[in-house]
N, C-alpha and C. Protein backbone atom coordinates (compact mmCIF):
# COMPACT_ATOMS: atom_id res chain seq x y z
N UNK A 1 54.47 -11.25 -14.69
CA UNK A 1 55.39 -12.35 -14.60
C UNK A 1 55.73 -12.83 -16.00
N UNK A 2 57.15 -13.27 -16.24
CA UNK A 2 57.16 -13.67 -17.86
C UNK A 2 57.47 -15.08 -17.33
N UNK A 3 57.48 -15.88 -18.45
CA UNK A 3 57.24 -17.40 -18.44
C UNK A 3 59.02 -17.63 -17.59
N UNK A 4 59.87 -16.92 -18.14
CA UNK A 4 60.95 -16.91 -17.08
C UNK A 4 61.02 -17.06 -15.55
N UNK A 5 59.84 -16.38 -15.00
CA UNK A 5 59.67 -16.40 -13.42
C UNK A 5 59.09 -17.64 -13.62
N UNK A 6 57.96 -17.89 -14.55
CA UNK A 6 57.06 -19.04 -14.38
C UNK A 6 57.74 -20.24 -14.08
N UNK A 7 59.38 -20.26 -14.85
CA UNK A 7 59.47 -21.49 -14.86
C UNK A 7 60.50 -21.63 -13.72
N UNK A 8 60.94 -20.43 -12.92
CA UNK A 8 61.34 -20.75 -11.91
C UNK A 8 60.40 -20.82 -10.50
N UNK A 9 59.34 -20.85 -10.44
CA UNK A 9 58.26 -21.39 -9.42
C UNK A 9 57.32 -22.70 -9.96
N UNK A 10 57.28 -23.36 -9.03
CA UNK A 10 56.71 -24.37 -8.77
C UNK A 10 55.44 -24.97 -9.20
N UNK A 11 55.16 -25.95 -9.10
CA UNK A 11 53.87 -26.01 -9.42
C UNK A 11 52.92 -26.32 -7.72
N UNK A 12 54.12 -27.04 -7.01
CA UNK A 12 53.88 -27.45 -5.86
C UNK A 12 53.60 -25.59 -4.52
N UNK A 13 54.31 -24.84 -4.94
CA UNK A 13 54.48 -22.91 -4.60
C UNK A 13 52.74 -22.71 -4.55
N UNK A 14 52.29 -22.91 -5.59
CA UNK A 14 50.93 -22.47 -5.95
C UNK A 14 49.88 -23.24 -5.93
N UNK A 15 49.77 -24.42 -5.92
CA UNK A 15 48.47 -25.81 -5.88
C UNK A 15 47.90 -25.50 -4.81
N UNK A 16 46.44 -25.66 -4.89
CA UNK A 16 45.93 -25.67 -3.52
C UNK A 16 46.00 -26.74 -3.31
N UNK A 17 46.18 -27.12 -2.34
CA UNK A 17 46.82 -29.02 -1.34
C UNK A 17 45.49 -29.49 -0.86
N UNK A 18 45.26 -31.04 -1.61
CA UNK A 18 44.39 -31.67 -0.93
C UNK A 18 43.15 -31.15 -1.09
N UNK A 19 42.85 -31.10 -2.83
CA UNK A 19 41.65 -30.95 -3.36
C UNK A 19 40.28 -31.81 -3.20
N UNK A 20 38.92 -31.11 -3.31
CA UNK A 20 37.92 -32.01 -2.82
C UNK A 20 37.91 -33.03 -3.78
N UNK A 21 37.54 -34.12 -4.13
CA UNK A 21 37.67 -35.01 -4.95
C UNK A 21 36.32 -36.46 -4.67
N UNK A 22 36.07 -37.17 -5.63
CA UNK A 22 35.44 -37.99 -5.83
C UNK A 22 35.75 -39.31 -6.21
N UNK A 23 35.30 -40.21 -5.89
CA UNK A 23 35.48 -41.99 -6.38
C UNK A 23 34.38 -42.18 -7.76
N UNK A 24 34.54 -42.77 -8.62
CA UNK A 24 34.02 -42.73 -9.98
C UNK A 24 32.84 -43.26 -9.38
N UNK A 25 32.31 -44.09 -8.61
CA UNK A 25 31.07 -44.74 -8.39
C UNK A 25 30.12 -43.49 -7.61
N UNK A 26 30.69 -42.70 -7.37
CA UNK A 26 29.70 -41.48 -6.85
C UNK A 26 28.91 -40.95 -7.96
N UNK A 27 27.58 -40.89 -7.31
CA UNK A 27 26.33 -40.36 -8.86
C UNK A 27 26.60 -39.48 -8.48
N UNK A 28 25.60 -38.52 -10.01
CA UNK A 28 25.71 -36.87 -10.35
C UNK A 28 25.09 -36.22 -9.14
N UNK A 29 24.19 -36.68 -8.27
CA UNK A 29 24.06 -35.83 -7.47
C UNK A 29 24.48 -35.49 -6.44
N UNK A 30 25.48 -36.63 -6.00
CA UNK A 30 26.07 -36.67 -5.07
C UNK A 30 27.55 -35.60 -5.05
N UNK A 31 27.52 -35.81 -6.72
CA UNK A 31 28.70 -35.06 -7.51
C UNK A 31 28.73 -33.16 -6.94
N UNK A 32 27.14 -33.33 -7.67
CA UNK A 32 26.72 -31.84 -7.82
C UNK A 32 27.00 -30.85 -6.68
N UNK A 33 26.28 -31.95 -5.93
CA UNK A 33 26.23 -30.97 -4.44
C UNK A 33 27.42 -31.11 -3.69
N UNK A 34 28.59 -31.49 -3.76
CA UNK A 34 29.51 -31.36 -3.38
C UNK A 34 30.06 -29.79 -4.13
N UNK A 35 30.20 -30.04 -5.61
CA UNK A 35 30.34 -28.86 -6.17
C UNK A 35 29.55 -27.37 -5.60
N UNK A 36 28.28 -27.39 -5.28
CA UNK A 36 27.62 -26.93 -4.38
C UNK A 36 28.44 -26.23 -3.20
N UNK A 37 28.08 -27.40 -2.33
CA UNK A 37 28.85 -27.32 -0.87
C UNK A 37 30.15 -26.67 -0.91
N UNK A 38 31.22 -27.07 -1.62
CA UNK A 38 32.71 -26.55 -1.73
C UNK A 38 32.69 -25.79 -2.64
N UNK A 39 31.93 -25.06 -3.19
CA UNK A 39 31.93 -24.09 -4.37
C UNK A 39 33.51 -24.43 -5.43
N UNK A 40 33.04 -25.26 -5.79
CA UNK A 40 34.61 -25.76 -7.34
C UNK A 40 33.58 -26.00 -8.10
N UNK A 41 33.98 -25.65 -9.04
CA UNK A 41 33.69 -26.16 -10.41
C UNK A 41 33.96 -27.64 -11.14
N UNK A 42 35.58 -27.70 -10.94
CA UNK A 42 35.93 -29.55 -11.24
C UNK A 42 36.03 -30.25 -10.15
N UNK A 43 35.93 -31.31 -10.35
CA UNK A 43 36.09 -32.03 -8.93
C UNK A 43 36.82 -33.73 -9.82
N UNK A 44 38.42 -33.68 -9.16
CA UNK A 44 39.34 -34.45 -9.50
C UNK A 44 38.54 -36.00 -8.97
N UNK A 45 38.51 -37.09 -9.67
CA UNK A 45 37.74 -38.40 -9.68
C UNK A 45 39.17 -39.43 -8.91
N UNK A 46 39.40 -40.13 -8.06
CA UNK A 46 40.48 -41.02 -7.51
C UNK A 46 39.85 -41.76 -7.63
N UNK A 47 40.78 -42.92 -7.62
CA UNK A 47 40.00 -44.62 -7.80
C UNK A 47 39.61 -44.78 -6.34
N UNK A 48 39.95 -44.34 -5.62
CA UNK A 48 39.05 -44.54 -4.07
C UNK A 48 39.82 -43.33 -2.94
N UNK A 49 38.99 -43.37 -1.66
CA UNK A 49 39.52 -41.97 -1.07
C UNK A 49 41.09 -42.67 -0.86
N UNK A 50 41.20 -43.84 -0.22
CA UNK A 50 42.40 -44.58 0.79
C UNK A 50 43.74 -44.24 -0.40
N UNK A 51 43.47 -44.40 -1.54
CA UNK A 51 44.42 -44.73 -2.54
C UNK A 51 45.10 -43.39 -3.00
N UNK A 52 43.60 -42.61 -3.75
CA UNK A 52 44.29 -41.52 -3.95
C UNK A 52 44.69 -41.21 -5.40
N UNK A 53 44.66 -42.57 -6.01
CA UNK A 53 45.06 -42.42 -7.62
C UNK A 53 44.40 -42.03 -8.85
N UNK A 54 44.64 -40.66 -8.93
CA UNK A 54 43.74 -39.67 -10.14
C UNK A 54 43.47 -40.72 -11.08
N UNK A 55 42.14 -40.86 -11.89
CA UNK A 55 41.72 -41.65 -12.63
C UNK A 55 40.51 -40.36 -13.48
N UNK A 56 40.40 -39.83 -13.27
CA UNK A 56 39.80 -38.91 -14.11
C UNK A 56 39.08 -36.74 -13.64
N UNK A 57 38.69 -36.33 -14.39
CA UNK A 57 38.16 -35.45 -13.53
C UNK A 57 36.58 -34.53 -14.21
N UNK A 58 36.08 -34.02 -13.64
CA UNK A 58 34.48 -34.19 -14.04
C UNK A 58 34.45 -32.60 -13.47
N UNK A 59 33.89 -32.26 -14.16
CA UNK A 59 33.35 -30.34 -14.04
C UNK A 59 31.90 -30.25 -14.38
N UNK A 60 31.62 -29.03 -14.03
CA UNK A 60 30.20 -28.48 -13.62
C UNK A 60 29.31 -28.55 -15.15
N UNK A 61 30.32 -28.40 -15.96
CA UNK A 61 29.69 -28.33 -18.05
C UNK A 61 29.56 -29.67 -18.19
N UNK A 62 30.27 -30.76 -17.62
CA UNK A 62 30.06 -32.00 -17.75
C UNK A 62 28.42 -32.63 -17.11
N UNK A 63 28.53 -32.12 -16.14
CA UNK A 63 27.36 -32.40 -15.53
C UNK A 63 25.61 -31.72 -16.32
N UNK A 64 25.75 -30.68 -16.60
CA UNK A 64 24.99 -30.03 -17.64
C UNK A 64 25.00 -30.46 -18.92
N UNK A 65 25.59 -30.52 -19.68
CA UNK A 65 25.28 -31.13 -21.16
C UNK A 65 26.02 -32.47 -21.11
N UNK A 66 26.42 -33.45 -20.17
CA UNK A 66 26.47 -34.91 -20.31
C UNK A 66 25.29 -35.48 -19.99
N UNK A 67 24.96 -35.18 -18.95
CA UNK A 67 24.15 -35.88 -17.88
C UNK A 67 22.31 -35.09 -17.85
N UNK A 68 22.26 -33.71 -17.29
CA UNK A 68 20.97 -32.89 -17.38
C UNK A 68 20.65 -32.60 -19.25
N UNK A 69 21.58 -32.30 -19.90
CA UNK A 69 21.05 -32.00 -21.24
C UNK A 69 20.64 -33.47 -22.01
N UNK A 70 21.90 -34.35 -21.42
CA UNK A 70 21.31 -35.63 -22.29
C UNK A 70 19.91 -36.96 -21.63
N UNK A 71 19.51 -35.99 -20.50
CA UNK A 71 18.03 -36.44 -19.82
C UNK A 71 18.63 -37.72 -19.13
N UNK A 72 20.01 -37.75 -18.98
CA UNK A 72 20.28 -38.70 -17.86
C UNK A 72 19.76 -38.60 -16.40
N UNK A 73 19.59 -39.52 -15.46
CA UNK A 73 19.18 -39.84 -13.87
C UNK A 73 20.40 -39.09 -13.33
N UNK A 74 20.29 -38.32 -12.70
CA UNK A 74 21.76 -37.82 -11.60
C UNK A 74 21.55 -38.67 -11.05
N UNK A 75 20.85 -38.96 -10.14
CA UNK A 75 21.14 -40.52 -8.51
C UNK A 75 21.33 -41.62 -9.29
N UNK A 76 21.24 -42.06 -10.49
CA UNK A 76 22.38 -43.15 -10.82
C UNK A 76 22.76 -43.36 -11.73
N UNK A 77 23.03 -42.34 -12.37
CA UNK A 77 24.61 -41.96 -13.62
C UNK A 77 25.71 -41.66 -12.33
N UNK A 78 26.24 -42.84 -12.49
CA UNK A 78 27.71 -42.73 -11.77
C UNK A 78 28.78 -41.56 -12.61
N UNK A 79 29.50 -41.15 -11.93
CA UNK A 79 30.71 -40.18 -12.45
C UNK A 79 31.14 -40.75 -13.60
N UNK A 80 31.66 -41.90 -13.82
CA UNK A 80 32.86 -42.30 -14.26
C UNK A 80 31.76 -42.61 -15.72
N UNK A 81 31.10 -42.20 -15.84
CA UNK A 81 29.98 -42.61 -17.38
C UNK A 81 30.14 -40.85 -17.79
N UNK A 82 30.95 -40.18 -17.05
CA UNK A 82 30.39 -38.36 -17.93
C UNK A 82 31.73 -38.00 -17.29
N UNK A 83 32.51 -38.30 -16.75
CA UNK A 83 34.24 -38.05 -16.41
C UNK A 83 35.21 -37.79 -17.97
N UNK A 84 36.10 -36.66 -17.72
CA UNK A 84 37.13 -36.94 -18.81
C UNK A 84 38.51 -37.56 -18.00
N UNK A 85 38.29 -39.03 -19.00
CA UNK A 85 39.34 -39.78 -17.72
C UNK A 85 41.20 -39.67 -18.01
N UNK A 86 41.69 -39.35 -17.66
CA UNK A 86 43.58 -39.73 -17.81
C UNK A 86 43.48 -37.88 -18.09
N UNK A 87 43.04 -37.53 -17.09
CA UNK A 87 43.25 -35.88 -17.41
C UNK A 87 44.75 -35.68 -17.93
N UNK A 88 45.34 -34.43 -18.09
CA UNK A 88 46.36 -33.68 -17.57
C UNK A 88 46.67 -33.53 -16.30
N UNK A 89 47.95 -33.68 -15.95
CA UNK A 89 48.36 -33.50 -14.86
C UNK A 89 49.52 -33.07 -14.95
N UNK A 90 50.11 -32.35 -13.78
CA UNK A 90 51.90 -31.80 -13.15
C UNK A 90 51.82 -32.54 -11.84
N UNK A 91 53.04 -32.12 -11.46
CA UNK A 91 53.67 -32.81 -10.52
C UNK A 91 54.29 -31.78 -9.50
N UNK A 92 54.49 -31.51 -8.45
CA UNK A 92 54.73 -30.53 -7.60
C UNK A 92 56.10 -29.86 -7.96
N UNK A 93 56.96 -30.51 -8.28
CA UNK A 93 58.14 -30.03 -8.28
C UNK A 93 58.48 -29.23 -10.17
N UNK A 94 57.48 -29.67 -10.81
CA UNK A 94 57.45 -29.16 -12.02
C UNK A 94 57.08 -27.22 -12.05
N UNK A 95 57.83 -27.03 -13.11
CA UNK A 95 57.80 -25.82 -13.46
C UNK A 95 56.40 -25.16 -13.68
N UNK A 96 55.72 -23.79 -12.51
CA UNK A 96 54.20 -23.23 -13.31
C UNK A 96 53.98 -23.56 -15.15
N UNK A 97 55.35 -23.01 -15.53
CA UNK A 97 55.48 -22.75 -17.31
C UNK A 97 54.67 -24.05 -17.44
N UNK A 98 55.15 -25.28 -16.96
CA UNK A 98 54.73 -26.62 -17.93
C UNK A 98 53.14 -26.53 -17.55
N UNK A 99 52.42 -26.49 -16.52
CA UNK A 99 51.05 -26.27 -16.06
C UNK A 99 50.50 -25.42 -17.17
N UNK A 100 51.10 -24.12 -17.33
CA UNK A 100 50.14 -23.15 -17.92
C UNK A 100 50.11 -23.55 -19.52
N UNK A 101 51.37 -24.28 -20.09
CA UNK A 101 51.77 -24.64 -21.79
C UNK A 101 50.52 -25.55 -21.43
N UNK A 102 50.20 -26.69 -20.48
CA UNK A 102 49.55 -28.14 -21.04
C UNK A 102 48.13 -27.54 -20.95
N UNK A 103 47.55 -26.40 -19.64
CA UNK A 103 46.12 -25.70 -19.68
C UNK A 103 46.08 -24.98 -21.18
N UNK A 104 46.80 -24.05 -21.80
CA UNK A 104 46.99 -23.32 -23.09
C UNK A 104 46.38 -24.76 -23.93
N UNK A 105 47.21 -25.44 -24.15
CA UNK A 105 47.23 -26.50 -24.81
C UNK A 105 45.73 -27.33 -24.99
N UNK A 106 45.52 -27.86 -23.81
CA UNK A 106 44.30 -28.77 -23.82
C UNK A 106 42.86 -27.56 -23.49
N UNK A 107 43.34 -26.51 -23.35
CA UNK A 107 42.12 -24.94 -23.45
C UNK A 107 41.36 -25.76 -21.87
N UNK A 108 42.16 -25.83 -20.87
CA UNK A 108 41.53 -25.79 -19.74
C UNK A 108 41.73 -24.97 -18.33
N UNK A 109 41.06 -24.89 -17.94
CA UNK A 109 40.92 -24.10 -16.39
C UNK A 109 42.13 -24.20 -15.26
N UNK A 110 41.78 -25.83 -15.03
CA UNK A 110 42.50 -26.45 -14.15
C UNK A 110 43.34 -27.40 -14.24
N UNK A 111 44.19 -27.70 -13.30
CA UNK A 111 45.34 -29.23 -13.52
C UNK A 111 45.20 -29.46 -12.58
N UNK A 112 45.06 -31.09 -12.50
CA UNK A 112 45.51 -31.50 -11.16
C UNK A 112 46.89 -32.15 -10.98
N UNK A 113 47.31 -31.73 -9.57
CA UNK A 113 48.86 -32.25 -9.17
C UNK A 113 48.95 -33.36 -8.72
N UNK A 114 49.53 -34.22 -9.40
CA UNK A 114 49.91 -35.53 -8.24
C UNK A 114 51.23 -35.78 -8.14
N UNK A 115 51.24 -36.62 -7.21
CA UNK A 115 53.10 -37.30 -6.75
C UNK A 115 53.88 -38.06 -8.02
N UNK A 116 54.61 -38.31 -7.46
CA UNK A 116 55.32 -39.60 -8.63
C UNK A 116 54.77 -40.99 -8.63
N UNK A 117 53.34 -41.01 -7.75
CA UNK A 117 52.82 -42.46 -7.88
C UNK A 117 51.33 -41.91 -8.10
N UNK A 118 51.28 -41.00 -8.99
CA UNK A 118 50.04 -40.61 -9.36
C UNK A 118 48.81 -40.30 -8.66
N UNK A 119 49.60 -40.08 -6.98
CA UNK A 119 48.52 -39.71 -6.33
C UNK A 119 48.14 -38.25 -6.34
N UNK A 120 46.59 -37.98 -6.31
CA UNK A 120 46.55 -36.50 -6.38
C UNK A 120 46.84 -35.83 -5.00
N UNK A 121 47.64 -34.42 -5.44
CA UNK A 121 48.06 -34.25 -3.90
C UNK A 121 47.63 -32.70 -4.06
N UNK A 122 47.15 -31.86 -5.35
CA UNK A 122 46.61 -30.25 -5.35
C UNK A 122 46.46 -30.30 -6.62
N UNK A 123 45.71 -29.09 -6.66
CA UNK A 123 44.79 -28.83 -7.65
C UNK A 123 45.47 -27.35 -8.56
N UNK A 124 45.29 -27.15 -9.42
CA UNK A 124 46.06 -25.76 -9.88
C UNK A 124 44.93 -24.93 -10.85
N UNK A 125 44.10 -23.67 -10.53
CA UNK A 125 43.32 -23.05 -11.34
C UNK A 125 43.71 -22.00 -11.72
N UNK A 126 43.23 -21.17 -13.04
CA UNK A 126 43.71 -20.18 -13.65
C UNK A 126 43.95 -18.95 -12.62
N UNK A 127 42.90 -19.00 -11.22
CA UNK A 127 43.01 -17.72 -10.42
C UNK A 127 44.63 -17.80 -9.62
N UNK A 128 44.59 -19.16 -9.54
CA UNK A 128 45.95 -19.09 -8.87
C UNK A 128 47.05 -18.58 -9.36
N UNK A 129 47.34 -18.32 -10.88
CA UNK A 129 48.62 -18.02 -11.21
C UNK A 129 48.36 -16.69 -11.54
N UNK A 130 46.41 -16.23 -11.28
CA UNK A 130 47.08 -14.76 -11.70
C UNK A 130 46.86 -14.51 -10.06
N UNK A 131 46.54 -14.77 -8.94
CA UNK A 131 46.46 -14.36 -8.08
C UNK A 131 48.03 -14.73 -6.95
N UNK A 132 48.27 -15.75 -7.03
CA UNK A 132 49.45 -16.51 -6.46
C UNK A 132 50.71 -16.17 -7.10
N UNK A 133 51.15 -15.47 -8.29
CA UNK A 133 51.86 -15.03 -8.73
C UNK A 133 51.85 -13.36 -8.97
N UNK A 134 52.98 -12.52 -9.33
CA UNK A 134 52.88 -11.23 -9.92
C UNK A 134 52.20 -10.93 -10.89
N UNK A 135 51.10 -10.32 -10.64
CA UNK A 135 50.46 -10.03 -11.43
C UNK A 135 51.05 -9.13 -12.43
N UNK A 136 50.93 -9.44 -14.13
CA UNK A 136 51.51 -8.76 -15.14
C UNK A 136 50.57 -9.08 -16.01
N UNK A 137 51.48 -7.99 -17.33
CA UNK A 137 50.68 -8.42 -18.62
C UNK A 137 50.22 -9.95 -19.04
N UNK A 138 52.00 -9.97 -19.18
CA UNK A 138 51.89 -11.50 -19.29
C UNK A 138 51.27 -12.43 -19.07
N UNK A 139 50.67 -12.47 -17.68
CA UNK A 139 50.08 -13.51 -16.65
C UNK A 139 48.73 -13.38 -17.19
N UNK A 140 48.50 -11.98 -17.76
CA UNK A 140 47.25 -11.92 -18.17
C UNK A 140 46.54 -11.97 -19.51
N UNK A 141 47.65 -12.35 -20.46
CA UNK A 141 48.02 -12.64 -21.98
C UNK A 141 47.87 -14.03 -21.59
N UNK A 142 47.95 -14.89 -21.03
CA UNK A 142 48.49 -16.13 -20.53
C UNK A 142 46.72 -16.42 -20.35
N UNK A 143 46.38 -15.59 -19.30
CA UNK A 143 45.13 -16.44 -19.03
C UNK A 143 44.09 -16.06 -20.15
N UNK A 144 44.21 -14.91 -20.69
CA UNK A 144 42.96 -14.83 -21.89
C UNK A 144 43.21 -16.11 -22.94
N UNK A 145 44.36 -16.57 -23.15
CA UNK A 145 44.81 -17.68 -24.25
C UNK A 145 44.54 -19.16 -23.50
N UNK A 146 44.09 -18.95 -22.40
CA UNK A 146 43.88 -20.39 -22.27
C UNK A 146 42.29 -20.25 -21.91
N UNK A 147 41.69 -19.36 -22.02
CA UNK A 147 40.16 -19.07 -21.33
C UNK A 147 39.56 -18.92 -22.96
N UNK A 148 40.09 -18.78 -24.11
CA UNK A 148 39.82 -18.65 -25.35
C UNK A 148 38.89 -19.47 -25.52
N UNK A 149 37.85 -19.68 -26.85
CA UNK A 149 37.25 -21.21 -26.85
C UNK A 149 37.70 -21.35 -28.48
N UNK A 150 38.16 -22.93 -28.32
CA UNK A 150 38.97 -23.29 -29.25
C UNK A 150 38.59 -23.03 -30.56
N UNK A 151 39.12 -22.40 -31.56
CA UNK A 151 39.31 -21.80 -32.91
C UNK A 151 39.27 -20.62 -33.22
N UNK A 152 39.52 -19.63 -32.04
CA UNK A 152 39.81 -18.69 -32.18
C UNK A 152 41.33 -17.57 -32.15
């Protein structure tokens, strides 16, 4: 796929809809084992389930060298003390291209999607665009440059 197709598909085409997600007052272990249970790696943080409004998002490295490496309590280190908060985000109707420039960019995995009122509504990971899209060079030039670790 060249960034040409990219930017004529969606971001909304490819998101998985209605990602598992967390409220910042949920502790690490409650965190963990969800990660566990639903096998994800990040898990998008909303200010509450009813609302819906992305406020941060917290991954499996976070949990390991925030929280277990720095000899924090998982049952009550709340999320929102080891969260990276005001992630990146797209928007459904936005172009893959802008998803994959802001993951390139900020050297991450995933994006999460929300509406125009910042609710999260899907999730977008590197497997998806090489799996959910034509698989090509490109797609695969694309994901080694964002799977890089930064300064290389």
């Amino acid at each position: 796929m060249s960034m040409e197709e990219a930017a004529m598909t969606k971001c909304g085409d490819i998101m998985t809809p209605n990602p598992v997600c967390c409220e910042p007052t949920a502790t690490i272990d409650v965190v963990a084992k969800t990660m566990r249970d639903k096998d994800v790696g990040p898990i998008p943080i909303v200010d509450s389930k009813d609302e819906m409004h992305l406020v941060g998002i917290v991954t499996d490295r976070d949990v390991v060298v925030k929280v277990l490496g720095a000899g924090k309590d998982v049952k009550t280190t709340a999320v929102d003390e080891v969260m990276t908060p005001a992630p990146i985000k797209c928007r459904p109707e936005d172009d893959v291209k802008k998803a994959i420039k802001l993951m390139e960019g900020a050297r991450v995995r995933r994006i999460p999607i929300v509406d125009d009122k910042d609710k999260l509504v899907g999730i977008i990971a590197q497997a998806d665009i090489a799996i959910r899209l034509n698989k090509t060079k490109k797609t695969g030039e694309i994901l080694e440059e964002i799977s890089k670790p930064p300064g290389f």
